[in-house]
C-alpha atoms as a PDB file:
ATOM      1  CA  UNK A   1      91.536  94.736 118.136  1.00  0.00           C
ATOM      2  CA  UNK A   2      89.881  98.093 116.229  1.00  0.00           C
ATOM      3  CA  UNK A   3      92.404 100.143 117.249  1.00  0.00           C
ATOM      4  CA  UNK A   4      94.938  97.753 115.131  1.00  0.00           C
ATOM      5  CA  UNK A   5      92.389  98.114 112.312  1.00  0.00           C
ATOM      6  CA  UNK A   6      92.303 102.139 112.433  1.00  0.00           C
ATOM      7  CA  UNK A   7      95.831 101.724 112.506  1.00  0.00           C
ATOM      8  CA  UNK A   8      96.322  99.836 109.288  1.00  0.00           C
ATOM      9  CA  UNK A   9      93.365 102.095 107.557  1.00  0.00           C
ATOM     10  CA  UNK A  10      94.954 105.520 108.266  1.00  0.00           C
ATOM     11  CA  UNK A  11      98.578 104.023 107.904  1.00  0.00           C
ATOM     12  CA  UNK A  12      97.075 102.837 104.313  1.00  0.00           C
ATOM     13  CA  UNK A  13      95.341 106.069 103.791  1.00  0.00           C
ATOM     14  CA  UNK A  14      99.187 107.996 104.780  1.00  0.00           C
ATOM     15  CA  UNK A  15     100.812 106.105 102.695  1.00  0.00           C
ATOM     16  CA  UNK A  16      98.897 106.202  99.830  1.00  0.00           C
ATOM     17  CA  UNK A  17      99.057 110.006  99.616  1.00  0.00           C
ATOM     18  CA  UNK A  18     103.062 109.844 100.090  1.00  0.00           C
ATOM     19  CA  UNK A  19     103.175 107.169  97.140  1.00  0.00           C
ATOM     20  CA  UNK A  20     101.265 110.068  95.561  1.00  0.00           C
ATOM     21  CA  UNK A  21     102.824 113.257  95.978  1.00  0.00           C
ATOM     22  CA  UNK A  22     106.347 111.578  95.964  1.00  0.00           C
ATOM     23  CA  UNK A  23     107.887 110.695  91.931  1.00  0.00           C
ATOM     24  CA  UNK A  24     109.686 107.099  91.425  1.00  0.00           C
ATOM     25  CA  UNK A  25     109.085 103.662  91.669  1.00  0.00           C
ATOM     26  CA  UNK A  26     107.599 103.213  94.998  1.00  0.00           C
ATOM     27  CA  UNK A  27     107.872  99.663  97.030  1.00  0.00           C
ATOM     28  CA  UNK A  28     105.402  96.671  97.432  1.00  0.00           C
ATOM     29  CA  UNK A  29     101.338  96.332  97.477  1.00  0.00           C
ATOM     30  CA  UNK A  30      99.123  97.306  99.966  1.00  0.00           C
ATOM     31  CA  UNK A  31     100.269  96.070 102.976  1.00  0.00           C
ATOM     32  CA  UNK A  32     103.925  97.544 102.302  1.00  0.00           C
ATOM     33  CA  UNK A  33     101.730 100.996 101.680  1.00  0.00           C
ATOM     34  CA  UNK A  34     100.391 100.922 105.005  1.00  0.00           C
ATOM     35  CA  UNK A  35     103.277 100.206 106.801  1.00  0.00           C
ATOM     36  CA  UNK A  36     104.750 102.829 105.076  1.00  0.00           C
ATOM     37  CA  UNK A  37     102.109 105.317 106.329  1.00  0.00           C
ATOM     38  CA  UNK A  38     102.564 103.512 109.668  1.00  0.00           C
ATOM     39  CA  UNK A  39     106.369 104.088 110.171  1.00  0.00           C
ATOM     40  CA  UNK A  40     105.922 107.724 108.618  1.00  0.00           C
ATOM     41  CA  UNK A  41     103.461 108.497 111.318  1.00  0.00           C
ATOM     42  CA  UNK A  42     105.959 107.459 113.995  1.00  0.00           C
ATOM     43  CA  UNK A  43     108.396 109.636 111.978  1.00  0.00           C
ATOM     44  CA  UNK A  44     106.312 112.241 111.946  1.00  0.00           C
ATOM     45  CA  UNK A  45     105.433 112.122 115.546  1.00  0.00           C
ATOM     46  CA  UNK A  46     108.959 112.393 116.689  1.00  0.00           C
ATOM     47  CA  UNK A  47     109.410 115.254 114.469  1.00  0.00           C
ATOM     48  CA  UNK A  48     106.666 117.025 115.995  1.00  0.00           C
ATOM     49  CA  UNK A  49     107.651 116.532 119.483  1.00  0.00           C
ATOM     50  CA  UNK A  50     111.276 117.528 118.308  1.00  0.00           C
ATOM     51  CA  UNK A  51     109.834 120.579 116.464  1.00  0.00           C
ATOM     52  CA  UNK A  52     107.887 121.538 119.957  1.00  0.00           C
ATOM     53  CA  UNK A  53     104.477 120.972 118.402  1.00  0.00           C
ATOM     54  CA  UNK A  54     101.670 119.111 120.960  1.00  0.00           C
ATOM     55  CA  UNK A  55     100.027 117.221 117.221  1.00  0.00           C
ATOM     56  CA  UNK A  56     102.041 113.814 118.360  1.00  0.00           C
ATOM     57  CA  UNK A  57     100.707 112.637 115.776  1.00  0.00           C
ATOM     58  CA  UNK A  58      99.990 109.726 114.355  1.00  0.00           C
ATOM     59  CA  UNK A  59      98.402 106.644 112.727  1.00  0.00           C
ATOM     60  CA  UNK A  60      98.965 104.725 115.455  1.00  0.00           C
ATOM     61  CA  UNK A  61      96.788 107.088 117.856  1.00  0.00           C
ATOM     62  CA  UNK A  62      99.818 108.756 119.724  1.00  0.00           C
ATOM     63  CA  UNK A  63      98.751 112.236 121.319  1.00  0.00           C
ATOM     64  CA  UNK A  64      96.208 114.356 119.578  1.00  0.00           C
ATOM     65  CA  UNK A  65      95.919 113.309 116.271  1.00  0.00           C
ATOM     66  CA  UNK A  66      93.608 115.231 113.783  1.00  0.00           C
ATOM     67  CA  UNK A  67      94.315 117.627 110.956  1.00  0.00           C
ATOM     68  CA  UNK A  68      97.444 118.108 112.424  1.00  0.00           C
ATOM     69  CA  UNK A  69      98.569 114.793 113.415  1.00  0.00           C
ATOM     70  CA  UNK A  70      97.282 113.754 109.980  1.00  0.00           C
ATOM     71  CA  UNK A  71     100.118 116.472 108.218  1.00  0.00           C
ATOM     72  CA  UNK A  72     102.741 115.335 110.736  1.00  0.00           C
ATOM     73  CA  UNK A  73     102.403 111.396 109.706  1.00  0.00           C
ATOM     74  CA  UNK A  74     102.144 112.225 105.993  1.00  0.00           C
ATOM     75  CA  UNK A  75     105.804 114.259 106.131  1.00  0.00           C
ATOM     76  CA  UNK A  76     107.277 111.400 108.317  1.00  0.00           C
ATOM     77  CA  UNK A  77     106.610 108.938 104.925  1.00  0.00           C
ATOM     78  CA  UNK A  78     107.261 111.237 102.732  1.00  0.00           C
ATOM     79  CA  UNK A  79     110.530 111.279 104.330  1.00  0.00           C
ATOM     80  CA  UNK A  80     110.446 108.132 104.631  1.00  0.00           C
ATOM     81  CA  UNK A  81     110.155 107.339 101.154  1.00  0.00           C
ATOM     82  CA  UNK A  82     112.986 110.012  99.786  1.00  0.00           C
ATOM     83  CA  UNK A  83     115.238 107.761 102.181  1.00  0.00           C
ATOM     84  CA  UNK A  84     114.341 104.681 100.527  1.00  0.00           C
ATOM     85  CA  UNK A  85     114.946 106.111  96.973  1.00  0.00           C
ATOM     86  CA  UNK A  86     118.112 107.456  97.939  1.00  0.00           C
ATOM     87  CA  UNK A  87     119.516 104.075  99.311  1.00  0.00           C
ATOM     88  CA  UNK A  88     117.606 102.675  95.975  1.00  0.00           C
ATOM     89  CA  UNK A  89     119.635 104.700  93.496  1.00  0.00           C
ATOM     90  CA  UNK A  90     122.917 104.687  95.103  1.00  0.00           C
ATOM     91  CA  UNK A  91     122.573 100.816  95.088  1.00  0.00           C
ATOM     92  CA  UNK A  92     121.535 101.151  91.487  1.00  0.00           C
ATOM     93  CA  UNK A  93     124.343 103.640  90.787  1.00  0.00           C
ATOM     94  CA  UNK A  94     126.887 101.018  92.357  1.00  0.00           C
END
């Protein structure tokens, strides 16, 4: 049941910094934050293991975690989120 928690926390805590470092309109509250931060960490993860790198990553406590893991999830939502304001503006454009 805490390991759900932690989840949510550093998913909220990812996706807040993406929201952050990444211009636009960003989606939803709080909740939509942290599941942003929790899908980025995935993201991230499978980049890493992709990329050959042991920092699997993530919010959701795959593999090593720390600093590392921490960087990893953050560029998964980041990604993330340029996907979702690419599919935003090309709806908006059509």
């Amino acid at each position: 049941m805490l390991h759900w928690l932690w989840v949510f926390i550093i998913g909220l805590i990812i996706g807040i910094i993406a929201k952050w470092i990444m211009p636009g309109k960003d989606p939803g509250g709080f909740i939509i934050t942290a599941i942003i931060g929790i899908v980025g960490s995935f993201i991230g993860g499978w980049l890493a293991s992709l990329f050959g790198f042991s920092a699997g990553a993530t919010a959701s406590g795959a593999g090593i975690g720390g600093f590392w893991g921490f960087v990893w999830a953050l560029i998964g939502a980041i990604i993330l989120l340029f996907i979702y304001h690419l599919v935003r503006n090309r709806k908006q454009g059509a």
